[in-house]
N, C-alpha and C. Protein backbone atom coordinates (compact mmCIF):
# COMPACT_ATOMS: atom_id res chain seq x y z
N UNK A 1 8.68 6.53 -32.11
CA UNK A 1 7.67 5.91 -31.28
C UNK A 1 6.31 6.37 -31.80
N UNK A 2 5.25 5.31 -32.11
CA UNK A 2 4.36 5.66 -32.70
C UNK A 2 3.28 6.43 -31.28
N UNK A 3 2.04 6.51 -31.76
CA UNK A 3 1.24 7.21 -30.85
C UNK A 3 0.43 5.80 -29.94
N UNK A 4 0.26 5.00 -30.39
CA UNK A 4 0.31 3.77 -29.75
C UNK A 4 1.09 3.21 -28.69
N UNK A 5 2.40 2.98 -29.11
CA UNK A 5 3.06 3.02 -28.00
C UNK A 5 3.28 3.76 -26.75
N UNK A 6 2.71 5.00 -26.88
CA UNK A 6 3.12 6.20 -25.75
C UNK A 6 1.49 5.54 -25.06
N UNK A 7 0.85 5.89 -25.81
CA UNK A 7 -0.36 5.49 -25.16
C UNK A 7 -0.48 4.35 -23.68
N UNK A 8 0.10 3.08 -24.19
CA UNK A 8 1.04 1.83 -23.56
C UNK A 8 1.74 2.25 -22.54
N UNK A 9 2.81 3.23 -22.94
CA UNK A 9 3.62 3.26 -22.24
C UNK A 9 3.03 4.42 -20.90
N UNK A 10 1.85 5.28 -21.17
CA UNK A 10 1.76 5.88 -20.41
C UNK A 10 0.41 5.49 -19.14
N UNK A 11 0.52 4.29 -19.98
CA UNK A 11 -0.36 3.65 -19.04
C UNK A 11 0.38 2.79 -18.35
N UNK A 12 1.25 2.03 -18.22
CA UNK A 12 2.76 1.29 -17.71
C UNK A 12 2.90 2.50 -16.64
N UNK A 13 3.11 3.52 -17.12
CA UNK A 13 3.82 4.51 -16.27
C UNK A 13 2.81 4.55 -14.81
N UNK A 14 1.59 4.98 -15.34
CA UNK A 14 0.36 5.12 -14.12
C UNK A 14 0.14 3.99 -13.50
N UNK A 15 0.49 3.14 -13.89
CA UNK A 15 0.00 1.87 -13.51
C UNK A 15 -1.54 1.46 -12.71
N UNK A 16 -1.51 1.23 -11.74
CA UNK A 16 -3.11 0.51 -10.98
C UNK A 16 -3.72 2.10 -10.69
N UNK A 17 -3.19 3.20 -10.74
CA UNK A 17 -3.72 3.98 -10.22
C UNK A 17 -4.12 5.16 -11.33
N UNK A 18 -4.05 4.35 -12.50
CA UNK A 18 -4.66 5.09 -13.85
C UNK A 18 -6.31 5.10 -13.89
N UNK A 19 -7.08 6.48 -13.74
CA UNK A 19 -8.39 6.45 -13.53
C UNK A 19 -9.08 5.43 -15.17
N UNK A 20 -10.09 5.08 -14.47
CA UNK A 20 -10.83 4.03 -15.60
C UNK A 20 -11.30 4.41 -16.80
N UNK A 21 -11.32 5.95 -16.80
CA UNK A 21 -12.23 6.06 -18.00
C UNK A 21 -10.89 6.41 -18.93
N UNK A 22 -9.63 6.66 -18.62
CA UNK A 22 -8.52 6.61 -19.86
C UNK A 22 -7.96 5.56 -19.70
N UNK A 23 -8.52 4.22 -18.72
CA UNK A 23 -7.88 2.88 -18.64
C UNK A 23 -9.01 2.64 -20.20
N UNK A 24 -9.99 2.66 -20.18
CA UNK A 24 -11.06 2.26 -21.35
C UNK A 24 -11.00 2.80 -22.52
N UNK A 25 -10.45 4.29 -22.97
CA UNK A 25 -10.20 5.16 -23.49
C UNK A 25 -9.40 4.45 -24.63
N UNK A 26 -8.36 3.74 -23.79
CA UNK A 26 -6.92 3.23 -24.09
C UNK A 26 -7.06 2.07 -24.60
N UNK A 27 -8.06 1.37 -24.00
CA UNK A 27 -8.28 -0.12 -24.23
C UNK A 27 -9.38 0.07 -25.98
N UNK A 28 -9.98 1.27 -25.83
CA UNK A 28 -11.04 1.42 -26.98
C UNK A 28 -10.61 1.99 -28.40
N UNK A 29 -9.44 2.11 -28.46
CA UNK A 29 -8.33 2.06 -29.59
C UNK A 29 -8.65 4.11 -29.88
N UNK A 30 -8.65 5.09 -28.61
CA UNK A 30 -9.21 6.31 -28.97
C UNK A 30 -7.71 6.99 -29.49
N UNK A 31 -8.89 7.80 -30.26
CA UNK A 31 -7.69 8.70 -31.41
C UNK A 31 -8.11 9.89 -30.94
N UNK A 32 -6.93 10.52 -29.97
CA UNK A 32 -6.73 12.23 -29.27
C UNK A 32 -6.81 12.93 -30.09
N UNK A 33 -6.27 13.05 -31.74
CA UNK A 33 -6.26 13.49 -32.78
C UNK A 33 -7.65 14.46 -32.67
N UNK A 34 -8.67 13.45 -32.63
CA UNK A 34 -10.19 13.76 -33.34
C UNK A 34 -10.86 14.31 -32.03
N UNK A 35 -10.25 14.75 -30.70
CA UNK A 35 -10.87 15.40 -30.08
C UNK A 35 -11.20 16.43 -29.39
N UNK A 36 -12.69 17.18 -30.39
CA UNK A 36 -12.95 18.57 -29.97
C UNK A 36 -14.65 18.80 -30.32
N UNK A 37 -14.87 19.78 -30.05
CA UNK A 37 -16.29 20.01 -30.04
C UNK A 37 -16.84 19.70 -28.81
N UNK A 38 -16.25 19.55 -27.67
CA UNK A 38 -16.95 19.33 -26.29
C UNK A 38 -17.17 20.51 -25.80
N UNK A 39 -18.65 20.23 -24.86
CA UNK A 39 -20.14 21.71 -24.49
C UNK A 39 -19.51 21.87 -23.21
N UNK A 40 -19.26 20.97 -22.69
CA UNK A 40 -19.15 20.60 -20.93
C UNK A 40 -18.67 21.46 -20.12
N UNK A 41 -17.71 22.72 -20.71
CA UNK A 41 -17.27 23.86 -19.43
C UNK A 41 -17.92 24.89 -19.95
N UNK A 42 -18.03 26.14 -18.68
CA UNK A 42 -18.20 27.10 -19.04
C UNK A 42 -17.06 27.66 -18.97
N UNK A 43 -17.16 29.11 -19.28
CA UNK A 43 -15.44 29.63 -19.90
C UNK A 43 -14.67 29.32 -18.56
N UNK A 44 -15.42 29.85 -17.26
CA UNK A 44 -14.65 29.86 -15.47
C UNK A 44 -13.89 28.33 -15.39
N UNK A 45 -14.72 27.34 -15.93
CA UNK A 45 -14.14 25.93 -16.17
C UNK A 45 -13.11 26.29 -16.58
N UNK A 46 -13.85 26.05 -18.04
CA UNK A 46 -11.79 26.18 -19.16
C UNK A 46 -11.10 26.52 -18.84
N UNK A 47 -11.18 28.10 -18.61
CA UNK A 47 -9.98 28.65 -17.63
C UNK A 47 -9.06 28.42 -16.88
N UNK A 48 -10.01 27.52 -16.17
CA UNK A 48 -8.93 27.04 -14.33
C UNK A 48 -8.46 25.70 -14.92
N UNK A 49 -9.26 24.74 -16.02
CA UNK A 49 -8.67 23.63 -16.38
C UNK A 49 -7.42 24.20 -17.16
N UNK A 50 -7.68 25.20 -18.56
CA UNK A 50 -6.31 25.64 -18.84
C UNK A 50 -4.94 25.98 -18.07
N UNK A 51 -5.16 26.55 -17.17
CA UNK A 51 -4.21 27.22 -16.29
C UNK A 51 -3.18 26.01 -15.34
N UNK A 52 -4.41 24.76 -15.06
CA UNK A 52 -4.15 24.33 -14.15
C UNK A 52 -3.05 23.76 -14.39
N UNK A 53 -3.83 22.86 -15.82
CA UNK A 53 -2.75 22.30 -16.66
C UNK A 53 -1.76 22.79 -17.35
N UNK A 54 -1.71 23.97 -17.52
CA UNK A 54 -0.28 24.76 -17.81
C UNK A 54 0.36 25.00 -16.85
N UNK A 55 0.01 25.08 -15.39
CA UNK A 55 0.64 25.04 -14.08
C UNK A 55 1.42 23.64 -13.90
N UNK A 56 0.59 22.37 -14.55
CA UNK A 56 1.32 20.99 -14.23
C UNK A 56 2.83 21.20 -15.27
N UNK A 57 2.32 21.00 -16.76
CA UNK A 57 3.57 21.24 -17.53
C UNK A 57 3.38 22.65 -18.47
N UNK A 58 4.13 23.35 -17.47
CA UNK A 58 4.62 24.94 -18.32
C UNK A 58 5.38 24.71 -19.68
N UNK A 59 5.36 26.02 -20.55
CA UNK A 59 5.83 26.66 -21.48
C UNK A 59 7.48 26.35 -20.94
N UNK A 60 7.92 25.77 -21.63
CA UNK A 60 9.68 26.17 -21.30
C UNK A 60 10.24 26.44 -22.55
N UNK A 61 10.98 25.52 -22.71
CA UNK A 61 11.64 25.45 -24.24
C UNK A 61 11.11 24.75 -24.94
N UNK A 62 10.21 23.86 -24.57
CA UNK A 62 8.99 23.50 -25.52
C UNK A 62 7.93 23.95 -25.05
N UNK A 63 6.54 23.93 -26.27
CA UNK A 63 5.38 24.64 -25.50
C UNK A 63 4.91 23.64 -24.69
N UNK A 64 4.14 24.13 -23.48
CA UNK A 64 3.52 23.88 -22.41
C UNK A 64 1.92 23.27 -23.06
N UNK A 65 1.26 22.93 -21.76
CA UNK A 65 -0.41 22.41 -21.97
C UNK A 65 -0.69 22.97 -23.01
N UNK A 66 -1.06 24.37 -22.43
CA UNK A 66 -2.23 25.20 -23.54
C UNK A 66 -1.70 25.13 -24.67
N UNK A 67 -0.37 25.22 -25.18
CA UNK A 67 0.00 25.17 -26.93
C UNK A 67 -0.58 23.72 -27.04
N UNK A 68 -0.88 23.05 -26.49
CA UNK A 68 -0.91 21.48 -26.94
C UNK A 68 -2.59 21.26 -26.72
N UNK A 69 -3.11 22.64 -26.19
CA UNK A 69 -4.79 21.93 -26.53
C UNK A 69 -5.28 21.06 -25.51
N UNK A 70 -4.48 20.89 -24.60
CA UNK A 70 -5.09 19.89 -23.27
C UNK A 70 -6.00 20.35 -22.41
N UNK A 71 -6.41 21.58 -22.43
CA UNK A 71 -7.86 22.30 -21.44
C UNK A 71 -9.07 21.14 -22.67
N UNK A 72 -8.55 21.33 -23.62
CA UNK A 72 -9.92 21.05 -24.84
C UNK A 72 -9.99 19.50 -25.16
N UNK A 73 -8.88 18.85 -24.53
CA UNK A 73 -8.91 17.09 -24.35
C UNK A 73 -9.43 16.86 -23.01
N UNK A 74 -9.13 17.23 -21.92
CA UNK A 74 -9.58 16.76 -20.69
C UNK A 74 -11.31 17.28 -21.05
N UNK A 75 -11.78 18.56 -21.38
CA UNK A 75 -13.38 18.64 -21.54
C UNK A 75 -13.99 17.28 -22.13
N UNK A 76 -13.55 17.13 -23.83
CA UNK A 76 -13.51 16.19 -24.18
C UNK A 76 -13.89 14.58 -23.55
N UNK A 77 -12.91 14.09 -23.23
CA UNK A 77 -12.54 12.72 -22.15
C UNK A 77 -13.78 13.16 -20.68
N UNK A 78 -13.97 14.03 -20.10
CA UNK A 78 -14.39 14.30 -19.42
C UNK A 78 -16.38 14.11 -20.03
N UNK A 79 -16.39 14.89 -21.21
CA UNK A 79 -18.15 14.90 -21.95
C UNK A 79 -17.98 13.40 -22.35
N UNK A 80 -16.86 12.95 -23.07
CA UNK A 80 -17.48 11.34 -24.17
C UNK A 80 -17.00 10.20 -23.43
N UNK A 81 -16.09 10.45 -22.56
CA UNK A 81 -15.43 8.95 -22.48
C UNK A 81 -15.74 8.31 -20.27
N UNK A 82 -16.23 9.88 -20.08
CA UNK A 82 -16.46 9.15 -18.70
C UNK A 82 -17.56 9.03 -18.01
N UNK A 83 -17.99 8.38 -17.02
CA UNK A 83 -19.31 8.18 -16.88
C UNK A 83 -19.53 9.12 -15.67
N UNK A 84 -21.12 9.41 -15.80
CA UNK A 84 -21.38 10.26 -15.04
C UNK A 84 -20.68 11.07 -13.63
N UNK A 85 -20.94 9.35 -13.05
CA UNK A 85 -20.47 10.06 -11.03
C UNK A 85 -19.06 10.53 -11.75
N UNK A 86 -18.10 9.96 -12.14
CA UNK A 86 -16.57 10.55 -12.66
C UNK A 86 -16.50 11.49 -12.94
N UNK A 87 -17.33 11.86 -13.91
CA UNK A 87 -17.44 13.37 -14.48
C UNK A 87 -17.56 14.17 -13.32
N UNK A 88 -18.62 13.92 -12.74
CA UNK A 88 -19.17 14.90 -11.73
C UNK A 88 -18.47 15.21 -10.44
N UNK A 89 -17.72 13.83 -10.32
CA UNK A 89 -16.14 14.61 -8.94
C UNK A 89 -15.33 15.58 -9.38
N UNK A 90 -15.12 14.95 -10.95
CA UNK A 90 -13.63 16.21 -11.07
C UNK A 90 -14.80 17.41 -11.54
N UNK A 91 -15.37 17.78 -11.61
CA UNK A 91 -16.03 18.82 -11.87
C UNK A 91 -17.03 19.22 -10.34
N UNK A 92 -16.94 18.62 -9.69
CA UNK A 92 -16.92 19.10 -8.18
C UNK A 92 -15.38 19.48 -7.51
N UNK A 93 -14.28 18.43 -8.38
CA UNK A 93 -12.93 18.92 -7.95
C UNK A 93 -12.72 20.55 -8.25
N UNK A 94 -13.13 20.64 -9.11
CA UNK A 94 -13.00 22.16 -10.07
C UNK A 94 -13.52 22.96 -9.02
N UNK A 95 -14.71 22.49 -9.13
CA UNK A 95 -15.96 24.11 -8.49
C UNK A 95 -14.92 24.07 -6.46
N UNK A 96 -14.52 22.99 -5.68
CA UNK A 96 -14.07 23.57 -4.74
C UNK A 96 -12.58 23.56 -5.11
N UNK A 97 -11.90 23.87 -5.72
CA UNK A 97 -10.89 24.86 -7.04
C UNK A 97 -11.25 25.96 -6.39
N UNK A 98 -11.95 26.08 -7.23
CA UNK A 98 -12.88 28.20 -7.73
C UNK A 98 -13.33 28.38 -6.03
N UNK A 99 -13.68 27.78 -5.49
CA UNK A 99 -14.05 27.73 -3.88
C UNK A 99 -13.09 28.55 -3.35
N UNK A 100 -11.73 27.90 -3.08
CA UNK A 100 -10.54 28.23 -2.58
C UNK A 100 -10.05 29.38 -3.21
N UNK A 101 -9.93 29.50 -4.53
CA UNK A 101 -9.20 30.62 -4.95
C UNK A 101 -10.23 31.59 -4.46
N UNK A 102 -11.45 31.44 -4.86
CA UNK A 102 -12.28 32.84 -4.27
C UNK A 102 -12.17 32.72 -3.00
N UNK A 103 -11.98 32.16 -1.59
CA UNK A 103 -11.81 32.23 -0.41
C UNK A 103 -10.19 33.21 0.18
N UNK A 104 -9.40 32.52 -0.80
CA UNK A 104 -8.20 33.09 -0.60
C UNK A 104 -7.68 34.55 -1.25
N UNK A 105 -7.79 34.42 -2.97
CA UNK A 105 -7.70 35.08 -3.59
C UNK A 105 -9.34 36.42 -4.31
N UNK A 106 -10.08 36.45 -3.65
CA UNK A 106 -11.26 36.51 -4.56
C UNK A 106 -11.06 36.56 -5.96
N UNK A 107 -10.12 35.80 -6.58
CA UNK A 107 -10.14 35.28 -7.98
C UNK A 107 -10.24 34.14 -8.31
N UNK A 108 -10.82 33.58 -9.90
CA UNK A 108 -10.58 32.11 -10.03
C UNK A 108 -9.41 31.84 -10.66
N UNK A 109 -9.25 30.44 -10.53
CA UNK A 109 -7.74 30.01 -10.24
C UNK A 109 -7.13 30.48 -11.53
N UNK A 110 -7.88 30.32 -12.97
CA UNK A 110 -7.16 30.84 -14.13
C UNK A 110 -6.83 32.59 -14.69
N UNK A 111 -7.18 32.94 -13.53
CA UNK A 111 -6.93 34.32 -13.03
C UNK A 111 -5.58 34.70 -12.03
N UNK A 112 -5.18 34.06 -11.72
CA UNK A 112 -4.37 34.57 -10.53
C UNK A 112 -2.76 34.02 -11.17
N UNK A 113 -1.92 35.22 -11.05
CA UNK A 113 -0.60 35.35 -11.06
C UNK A 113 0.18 33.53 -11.07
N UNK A 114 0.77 33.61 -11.59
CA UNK A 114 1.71 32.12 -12.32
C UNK A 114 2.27 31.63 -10.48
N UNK A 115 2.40 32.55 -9.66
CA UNK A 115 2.99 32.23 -8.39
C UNK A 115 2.24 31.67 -7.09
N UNK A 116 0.68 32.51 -7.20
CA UNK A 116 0.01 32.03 -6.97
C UNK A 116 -0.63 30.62 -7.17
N UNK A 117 -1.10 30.50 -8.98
CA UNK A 117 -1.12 28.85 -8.96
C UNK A 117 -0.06 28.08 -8.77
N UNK A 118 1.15 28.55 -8.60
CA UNK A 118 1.75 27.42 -8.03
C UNK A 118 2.07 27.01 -6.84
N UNK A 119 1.13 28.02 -6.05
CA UNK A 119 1.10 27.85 -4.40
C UNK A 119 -0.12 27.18 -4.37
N UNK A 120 -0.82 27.25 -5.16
CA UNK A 120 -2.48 26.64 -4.86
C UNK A 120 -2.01 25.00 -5.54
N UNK A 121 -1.54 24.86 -6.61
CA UNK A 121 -1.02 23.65 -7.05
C UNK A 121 -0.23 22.81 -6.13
N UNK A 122 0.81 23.68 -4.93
CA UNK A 122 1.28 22.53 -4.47
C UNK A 122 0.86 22.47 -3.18
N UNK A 123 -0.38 23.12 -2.53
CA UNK A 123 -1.10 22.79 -1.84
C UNK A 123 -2.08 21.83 -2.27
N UNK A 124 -2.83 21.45 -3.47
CA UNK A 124 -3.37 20.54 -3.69
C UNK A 124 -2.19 19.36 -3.40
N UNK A 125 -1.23 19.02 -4.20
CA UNK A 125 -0.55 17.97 -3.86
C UNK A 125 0.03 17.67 -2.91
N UNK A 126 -0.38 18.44 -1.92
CA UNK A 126 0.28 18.11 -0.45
C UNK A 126 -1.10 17.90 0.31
N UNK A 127 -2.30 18.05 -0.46
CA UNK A 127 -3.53 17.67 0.32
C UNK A 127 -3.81 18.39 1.94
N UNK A 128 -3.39 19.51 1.42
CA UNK A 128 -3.83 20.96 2.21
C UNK A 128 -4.79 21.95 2.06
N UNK A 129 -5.83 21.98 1.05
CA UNK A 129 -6.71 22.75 0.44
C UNK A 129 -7.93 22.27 1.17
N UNK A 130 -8.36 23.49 2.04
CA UNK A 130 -9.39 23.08 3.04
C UNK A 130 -10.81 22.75 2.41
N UNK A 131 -10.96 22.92 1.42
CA UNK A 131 -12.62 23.36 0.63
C UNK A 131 -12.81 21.80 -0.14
N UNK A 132 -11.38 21.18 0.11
CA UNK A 132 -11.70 19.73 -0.12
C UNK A 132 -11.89 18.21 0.97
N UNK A 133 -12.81 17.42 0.95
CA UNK A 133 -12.10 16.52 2.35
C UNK A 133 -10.83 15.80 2.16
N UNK A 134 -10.43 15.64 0.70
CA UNK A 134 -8.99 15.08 1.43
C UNK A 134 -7.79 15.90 1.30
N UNK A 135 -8.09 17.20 1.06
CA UNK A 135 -7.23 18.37 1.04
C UNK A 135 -6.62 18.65 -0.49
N UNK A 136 -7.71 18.19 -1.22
CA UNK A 136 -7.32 18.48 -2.79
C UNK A 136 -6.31 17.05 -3.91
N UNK A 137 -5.61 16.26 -3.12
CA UNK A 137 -4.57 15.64 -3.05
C UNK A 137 -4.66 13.90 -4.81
N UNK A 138 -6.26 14.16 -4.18
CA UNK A 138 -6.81 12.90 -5.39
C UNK A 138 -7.38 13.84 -6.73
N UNK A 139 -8.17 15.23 -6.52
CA UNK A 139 -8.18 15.78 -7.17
C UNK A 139 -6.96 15.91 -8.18
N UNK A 140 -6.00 16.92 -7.79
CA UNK A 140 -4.47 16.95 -8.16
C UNK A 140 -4.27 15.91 -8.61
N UNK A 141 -4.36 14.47 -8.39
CA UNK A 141 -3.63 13.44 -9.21
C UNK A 141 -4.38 13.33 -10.38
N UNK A 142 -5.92 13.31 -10.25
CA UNK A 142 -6.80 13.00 -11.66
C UNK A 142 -5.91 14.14 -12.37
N UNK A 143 -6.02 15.08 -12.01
CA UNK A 143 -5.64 16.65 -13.02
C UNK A 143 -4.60 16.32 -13.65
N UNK A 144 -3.86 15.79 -13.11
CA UNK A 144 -1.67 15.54 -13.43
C UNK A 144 -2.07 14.42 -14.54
N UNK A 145 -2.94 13.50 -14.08
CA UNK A 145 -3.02 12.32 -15.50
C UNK A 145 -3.59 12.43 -16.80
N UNK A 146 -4.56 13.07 -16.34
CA UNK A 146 -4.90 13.77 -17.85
C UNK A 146 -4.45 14.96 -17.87
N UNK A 147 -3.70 15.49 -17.87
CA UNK A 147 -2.74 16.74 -18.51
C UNK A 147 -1.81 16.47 -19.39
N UNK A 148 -0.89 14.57 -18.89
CA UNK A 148 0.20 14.38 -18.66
C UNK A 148 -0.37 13.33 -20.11
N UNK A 149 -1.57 12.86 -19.94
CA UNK A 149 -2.27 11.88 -21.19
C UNK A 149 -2.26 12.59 -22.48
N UNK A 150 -3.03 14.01 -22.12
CA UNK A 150 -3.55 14.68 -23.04
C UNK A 150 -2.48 15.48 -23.95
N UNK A 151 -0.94 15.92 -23.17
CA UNK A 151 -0.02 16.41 -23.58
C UNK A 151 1.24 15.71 -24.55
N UNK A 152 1.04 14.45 -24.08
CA UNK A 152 1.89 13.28 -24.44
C UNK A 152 1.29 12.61 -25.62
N UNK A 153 0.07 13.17 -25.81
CA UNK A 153 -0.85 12.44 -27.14
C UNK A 153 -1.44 13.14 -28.11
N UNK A 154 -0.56 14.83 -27.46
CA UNK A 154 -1.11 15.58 -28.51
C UNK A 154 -0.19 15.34 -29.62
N UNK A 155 0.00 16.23 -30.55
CA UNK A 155 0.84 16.58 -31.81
C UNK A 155 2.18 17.40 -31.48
N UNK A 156 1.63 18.18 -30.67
CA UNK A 156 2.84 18.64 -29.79
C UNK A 156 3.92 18.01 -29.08
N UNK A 157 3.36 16.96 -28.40
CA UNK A 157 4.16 16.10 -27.18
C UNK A 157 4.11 15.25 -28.07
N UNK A 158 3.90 14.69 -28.87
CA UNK A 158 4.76 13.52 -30.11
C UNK A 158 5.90 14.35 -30.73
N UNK A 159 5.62 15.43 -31.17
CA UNK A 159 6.56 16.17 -32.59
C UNK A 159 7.40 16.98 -31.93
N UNK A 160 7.10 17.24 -31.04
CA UNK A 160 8.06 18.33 -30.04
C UNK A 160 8.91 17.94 -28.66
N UNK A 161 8.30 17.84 -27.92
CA UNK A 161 8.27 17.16 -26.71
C UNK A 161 9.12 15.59 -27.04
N UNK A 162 8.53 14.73 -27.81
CA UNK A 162 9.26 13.47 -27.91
C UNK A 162 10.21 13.41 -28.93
N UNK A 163 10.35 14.45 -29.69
CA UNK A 163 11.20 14.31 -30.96
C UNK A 163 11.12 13.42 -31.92
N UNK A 164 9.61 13.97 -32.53
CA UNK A 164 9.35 13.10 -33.44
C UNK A 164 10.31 12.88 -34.31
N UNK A 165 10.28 11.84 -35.48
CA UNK A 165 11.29 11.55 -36.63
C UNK A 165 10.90 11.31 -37.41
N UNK A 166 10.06 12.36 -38.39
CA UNK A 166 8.75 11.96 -39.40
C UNK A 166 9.73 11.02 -40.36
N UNK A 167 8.77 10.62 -41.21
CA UNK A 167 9.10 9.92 -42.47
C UNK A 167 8.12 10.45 -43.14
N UNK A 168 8.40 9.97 -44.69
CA UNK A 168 7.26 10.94 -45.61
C UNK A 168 5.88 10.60 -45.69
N UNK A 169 5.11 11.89 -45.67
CA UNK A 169 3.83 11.83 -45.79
C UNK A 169 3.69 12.48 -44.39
N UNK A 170 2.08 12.54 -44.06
CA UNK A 170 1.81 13.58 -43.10
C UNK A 170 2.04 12.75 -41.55
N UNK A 171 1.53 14.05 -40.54
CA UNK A 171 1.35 13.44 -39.60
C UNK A 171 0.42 12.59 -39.03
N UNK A 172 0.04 11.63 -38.84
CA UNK A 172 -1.00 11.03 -38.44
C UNK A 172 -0.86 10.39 -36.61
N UNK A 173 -1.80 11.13 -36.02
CA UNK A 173 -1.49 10.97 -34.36
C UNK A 173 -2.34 9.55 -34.35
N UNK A 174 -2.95 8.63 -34.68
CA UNK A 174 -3.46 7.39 -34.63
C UNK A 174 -2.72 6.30 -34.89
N UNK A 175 -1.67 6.84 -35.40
CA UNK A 175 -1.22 5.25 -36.03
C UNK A 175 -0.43 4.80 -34.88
């Protein structure tokens, strides 16, 4: 399966409720390959985006988010591909994130014990997290789609994760 197709297919999967700026992303023929060099977090960001997304898909028997570079695609998609107000929810999603964990934990979320985020994780998806108005719940879904985009389109989640079946010559995540 080329990287095209997953792309397709992982938009099939999300269907109507795939946020717009990786509905456009998708439609704008973007190559995940080529993306890095984004300013947009500070480390407290990265952090809680790393974590979060290694909280969605962990390390098992294949590597998880962070081996696959998805804290550094969602910045990415987040600086080039979305427009302002967008940007600025999930990065208000974040900061009442860091809200909660410092309310609960006085730590931020990419700080706190693997058990912990996964009590804070499935309180977001149960839309119980008070520091949000709808209890975290839309937050959590943006987070899960680009984790789930960014992991599935890395090099990792083609070659590992999907079992790639090279043929000769290199890898190329665009074609």
């Amino acid at each position: 399966m080329d990287r095209r197709s997953v792309l397709i297919n992982l938009a099939t999967m999300f269907g109507a409720t795939l946020v717009a700026p990786i509905r456009t992303a998708i439609a704008s023929g973007l190559d995940p390959v080529n993306m890095t060099g984004a300013t947009l977090f500070g480390e407290a960001d990265r952090l809680d985006t790393e974590a979060l997304a290694e909280t969605i898909i962990p390390e098992t028997d294949t590597p998880g988010a962070r081996a696959a570079g998805v804290a550094e695609f969602i910045e990415f998609m987040l600086q080039e591909w979305y427009p302002t107000e967008d940007r600025d929810r999930y990065l208000a999603g974040l900061r009442n994130l860091g809200d909660h964990c410092d309310a609960q934990f006085s730590r931020h979320f990419g700080e706190l014990t693997s058990r912990q985020q996964i009590d804070v994780v499935t309180a977001l998806m149960n839309g119980t997290v008070g520091t949000f108005e709808d209890g975290g719940a839309s937050f959590f879904e943006h987070a899960k789609q680009l984790t789930v985009f960014g992991y599935y389109t890395s090099e990792i989640g083609m070659t590992v994760e999907r079992r790639y079946l090279p043929v000769p010559g290199r890898y190329d995540g665009a074609y």
